[in-house]
Protein backbone atom coordinates (compact mmCIF):
# COMPACT_ATOMS: atom_id res chain seq x y z
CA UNK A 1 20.54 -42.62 66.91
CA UNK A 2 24.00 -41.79 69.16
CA UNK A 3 24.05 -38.96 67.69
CA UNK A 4 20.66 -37.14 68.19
CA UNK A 5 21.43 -38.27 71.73
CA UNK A 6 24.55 -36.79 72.05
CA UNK A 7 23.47 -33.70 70.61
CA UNK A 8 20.36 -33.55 72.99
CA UNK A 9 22.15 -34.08 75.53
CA UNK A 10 24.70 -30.94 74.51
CA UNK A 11 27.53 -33.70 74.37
CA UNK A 12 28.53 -33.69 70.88
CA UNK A 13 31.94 -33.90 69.50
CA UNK A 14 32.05 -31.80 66.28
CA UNK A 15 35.22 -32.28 65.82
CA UNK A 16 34.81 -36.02 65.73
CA UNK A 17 31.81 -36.15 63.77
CA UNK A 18 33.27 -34.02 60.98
CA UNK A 19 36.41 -36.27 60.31
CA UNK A 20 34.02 -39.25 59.61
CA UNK A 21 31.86 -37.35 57.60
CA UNK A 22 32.07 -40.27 54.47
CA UNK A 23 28.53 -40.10 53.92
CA UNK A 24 28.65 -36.46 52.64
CA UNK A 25 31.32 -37.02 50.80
CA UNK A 26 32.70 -33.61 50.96
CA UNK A 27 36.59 -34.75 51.35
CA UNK A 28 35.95 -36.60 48.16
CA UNK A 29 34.59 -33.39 45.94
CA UNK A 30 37.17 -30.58 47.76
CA UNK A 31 40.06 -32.77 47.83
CA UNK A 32 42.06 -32.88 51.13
CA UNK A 33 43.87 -29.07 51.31
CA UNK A 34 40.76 -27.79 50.53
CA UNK A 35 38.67 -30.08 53.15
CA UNK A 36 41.34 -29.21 55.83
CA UNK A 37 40.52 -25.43 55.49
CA UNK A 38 36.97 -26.13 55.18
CA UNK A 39 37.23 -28.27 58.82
CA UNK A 40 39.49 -25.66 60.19
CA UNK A 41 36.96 -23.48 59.29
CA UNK A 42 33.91 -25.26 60.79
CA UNK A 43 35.53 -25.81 64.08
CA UNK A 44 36.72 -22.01 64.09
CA UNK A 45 32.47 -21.23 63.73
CA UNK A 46 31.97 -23.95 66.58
CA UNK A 47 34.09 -21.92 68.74
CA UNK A 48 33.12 -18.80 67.80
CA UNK A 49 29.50 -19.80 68.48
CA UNK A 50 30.83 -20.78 72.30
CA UNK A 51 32.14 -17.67 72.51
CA UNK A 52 29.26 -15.57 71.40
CA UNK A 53 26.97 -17.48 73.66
CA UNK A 54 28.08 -19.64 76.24
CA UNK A 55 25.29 -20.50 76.97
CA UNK A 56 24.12 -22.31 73.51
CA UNK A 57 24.13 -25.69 73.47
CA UNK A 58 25.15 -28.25 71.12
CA UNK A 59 21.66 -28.85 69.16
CA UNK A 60 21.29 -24.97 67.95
CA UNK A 61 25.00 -24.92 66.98
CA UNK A 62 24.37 -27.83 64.87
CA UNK A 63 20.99 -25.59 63.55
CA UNK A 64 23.54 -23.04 62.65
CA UNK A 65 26.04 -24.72 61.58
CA UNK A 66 23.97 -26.01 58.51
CA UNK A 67 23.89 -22.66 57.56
CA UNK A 68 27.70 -22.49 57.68
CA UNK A 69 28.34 -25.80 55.97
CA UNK A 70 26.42 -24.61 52.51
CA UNK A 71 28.34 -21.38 52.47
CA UNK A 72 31.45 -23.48 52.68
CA UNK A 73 30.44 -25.72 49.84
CA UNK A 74 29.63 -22.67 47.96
CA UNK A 75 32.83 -21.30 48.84
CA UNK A 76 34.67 -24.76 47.53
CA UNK A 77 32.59 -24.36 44.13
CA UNK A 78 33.86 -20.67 43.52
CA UNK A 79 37.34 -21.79 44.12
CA UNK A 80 38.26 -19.69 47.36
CA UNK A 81 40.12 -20.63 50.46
CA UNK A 82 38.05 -21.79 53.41
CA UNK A 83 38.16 -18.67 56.03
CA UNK A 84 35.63 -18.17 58.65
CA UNK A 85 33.96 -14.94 58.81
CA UNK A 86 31.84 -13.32 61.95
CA UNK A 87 29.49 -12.10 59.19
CA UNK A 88 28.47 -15.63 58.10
CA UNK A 89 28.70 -16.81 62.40
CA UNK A 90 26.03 -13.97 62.50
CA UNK A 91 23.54 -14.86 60.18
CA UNK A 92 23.96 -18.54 60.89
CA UNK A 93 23.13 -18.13 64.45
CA UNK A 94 19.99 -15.93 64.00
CA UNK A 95 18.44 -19.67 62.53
CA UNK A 96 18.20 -20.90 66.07
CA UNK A 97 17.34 -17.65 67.61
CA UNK A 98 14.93 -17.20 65.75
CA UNK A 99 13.29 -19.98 64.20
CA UNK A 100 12.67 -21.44 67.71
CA UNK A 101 11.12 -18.78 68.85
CA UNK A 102 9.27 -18.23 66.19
CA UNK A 103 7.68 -21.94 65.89
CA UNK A 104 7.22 -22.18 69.81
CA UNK A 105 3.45 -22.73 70.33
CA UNK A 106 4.01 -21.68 74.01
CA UNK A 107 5.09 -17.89 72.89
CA UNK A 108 2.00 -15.43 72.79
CA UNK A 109 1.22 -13.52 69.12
CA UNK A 110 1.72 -10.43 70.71
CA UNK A 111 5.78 -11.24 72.27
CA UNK A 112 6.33 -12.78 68.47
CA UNK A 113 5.13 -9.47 66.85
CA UNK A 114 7.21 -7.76 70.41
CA UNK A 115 10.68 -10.08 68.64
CA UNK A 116 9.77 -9.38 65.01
CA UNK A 117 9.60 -5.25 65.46
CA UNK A 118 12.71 -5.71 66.95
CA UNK A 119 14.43 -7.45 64.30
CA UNK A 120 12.93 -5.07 61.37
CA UNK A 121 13.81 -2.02 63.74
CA UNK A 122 17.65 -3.39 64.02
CA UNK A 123 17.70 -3.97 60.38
CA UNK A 124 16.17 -0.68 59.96
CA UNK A 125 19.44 0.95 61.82
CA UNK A 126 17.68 1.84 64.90
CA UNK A 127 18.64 0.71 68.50
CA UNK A 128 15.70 -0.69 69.87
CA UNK A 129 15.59 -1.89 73.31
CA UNK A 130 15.82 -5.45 74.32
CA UNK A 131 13.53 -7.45 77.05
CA UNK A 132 15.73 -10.24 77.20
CA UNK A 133 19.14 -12.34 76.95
CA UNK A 134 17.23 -13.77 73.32
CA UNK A 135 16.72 -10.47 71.77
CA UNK A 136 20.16 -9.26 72.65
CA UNK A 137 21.86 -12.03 71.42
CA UNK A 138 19.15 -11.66 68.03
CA UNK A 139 20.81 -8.09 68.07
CA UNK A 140 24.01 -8.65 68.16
CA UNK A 141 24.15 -11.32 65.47
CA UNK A 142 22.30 -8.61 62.91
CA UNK A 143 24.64 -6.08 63.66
């Protein structure tokens, strides 16, 4: 499809995409303030993710962003205003960080164990050291 392309290709117009978003139907169930806030919201996370990482492209933002558009749904259900929060940018991008490192059949046992200590020892409240541009950014989403 155009848009798998676009996305592999780290040319993807969120913005776009989301206004045409019929087939989810979320317009329909929020009502229009409420979607407004909600895309305000989504396209505050797709900048923030820029921001955090320039370097991430368009297919892992999408990754996260799944993460991002259940907690707004949620959000919709309890009643709330849409906001974006760096807590919720956090844990949403530690699904491409790690995930994909994770399932990557190219990445030996031993640097996988290496990444997981490092998560447990962050969550733990320690400071362990980093190797790499991945595990700092893994860092710094925890915290």
């Amino acid at each position: 499809s155009m848009l798998l392309k676009d996305i592999q290709k780290n040319n993807f117009n969120f913005e776009g995409f989301i206004e045409k978003e019929n087939f989810l139907c979320i317009k329909k169930y929020m009502g229009v303030p409420l979607f407004q806030d909600y895309l305000k919201s989504m396209c505050n996370f797709f900048r923030a993710a820029r921001t955090f990482d320039e370097c991430i492209t368009a297919s892992q933002i999408w990754q996260a962003l799944r993460n991002y558009l259940i907690f707004g749904m949620i959000v919709a259900m309890s009643g709330e205003k849409q906001t974006f929060h760096d807590a919720i940018l956090g844990f949403s991008l530690l699904y491409p960080y790690t995930d994909n490192y994770i399932d990557d059949p190219n990445i030996s046992k031993t640097d996988k164990d290496t990444f997981n200590h490092m998560i447990y020892a962050t969550l733990c409240g320690e400071e362990p050291s980093v190797s790499d541009e991945l595990q700092r950014k893994t860092k710094q989403s925890i915290n």
